[in-house]
Structure formats: C-alpha cells, structure tokens
Protein backbone atom coordinates (compact mmCIF):
# COMPACT_ATOMS: atom_id res chain seq x y z
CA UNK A 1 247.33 -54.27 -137.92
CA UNK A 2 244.12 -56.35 -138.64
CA UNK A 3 245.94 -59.31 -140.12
CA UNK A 4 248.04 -59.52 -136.93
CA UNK A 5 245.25 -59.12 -134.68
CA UNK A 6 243.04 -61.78 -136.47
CA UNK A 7 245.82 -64.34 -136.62
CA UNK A 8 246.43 -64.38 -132.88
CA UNK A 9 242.71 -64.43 -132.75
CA UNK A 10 243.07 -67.56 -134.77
CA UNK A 11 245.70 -68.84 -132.44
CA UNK A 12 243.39 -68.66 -129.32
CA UNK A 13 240.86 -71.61 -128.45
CA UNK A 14 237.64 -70.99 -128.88
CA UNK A 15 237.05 -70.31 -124.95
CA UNK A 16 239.52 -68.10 -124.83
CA UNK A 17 238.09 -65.80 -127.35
CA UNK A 18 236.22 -62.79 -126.30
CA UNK A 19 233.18 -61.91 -128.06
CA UNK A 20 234.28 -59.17 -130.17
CA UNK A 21 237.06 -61.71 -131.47
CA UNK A 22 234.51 -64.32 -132.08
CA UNK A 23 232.88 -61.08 -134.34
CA UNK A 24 235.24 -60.45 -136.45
CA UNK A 25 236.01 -64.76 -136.89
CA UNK A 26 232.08 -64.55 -138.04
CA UNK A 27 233.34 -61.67 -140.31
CA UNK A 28 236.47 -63.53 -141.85
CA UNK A 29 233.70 -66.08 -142.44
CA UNK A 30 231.08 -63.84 -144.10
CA UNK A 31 233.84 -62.62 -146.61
CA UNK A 32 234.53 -66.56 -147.31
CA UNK A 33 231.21 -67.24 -148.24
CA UNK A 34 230.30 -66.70 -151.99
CA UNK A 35 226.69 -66.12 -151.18
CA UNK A 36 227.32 -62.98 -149.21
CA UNK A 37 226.38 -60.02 -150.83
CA UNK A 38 228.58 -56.98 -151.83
CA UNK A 39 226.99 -54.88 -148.93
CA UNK A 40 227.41 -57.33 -146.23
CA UNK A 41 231.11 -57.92 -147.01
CA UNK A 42 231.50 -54.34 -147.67
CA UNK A 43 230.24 -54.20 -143.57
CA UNK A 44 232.12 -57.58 -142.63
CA UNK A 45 235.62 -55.38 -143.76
CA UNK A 46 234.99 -52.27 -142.20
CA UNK A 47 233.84 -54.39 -139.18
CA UNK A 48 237.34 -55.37 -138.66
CA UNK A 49 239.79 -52.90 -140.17
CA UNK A 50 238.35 -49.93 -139.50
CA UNK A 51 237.25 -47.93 -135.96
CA UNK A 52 233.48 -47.21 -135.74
CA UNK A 53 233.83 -43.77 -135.76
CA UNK A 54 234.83 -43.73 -139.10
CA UNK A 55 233.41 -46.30 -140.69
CA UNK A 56 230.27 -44.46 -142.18
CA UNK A 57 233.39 -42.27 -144.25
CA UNK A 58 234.42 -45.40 -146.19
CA UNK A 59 230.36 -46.17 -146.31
CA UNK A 60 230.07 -43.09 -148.51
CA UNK A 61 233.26 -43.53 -150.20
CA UNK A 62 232.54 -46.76 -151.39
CA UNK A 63 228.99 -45.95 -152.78
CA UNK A 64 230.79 -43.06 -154.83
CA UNK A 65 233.13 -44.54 -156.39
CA UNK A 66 230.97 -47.74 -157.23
CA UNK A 67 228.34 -45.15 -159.14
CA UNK A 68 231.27 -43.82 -160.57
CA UNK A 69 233.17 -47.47 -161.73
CA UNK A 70 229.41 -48.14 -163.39
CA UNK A 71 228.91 -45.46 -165.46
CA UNK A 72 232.61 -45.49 -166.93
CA UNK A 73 233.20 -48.36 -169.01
CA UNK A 74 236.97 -47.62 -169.29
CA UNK A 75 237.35 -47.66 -165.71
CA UNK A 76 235.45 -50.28 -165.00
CA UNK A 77 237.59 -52.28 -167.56
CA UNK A 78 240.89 -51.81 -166.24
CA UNK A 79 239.39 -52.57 -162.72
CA UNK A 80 238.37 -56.16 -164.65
CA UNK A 81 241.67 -56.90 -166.04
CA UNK A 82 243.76 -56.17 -162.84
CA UNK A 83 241.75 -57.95 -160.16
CA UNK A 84 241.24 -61.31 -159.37
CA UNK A 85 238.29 -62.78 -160.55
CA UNK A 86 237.91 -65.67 -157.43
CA UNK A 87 238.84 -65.43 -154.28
CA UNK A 88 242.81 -65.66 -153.61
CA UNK A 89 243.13 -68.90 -151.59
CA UNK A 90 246.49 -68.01 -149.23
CA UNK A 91 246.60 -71.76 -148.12
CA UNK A 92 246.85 -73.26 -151.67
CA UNK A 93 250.51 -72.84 -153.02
C-alpha cells in the first residue's frame, strides 16, 4: 500500500533513500504545495500509487470525468459540498 511504503520511506535517512524513494518524497511535496497545478498533482499521484503501465488509463479517466463534472452543474455541486475545500492537515488534531 502507498501510505505504508511512503511512511517507511519517511522513516529512512536521507542517505539511505534510493532514488526512486527520494521521487515519490519530491511527489508528497508537489501535492503539498498550493502552487502546483491540477495536472502536475494529477502526475505527482499516479507517480506513486499507481504502476506505469497503467497509469495513462487513469490519465484518460480523469480527463473524462473532469469534462463531464464541468458541464453538469448538479454534479459538480454535490462534488463542492462533500469535499474539502483546503488541504486536510493529518498532523493538526
């Protein structure tokens, strides 16, 4: 599981990381930063959840169903009222 894999990543100094776990660090850090666009973050998750191979699937899927969110107001609506609109910080409780 990603969240498992990128917590023991955490764990691990910094020389002890190999460079596709310093990657997907950079990539936890891209989807922290409020100046990274929808695309790159878009990238940044598939990066580490998903295998390569089928990565340009979710690509696809997620350009669908963002045409399709825009033109329906209704949908796009309840997709407003039941997500967050910041960033869910774990740490703070």
């Amino acid at each position: 599981m990603a969240s498992e894999d990128l917590s023991i990543i955490q764990s691990k100094a910094k020389e002890e990381r190999t460079q596709e776990e310093q990657e997907k660090l950079a990539c936890i850090e891209k989807l922290k930063n409020k100046k990274t666009s929808e695309q790159e973050k878009l990238e940044a998750l598939l990066s580490i959840a998903i295998p390569e191979k089928n990565r340009e699937i979710y690509r696809k899927r997620y350009k669908v169903n963002s045409k399709l969110i825009e033109l329906n107001p209704n949908i796009r609506g309840i997709l407003n009222r039941n997500t967050a609109n910041k960033a869910i910080d774990l740490d703070e409780r």
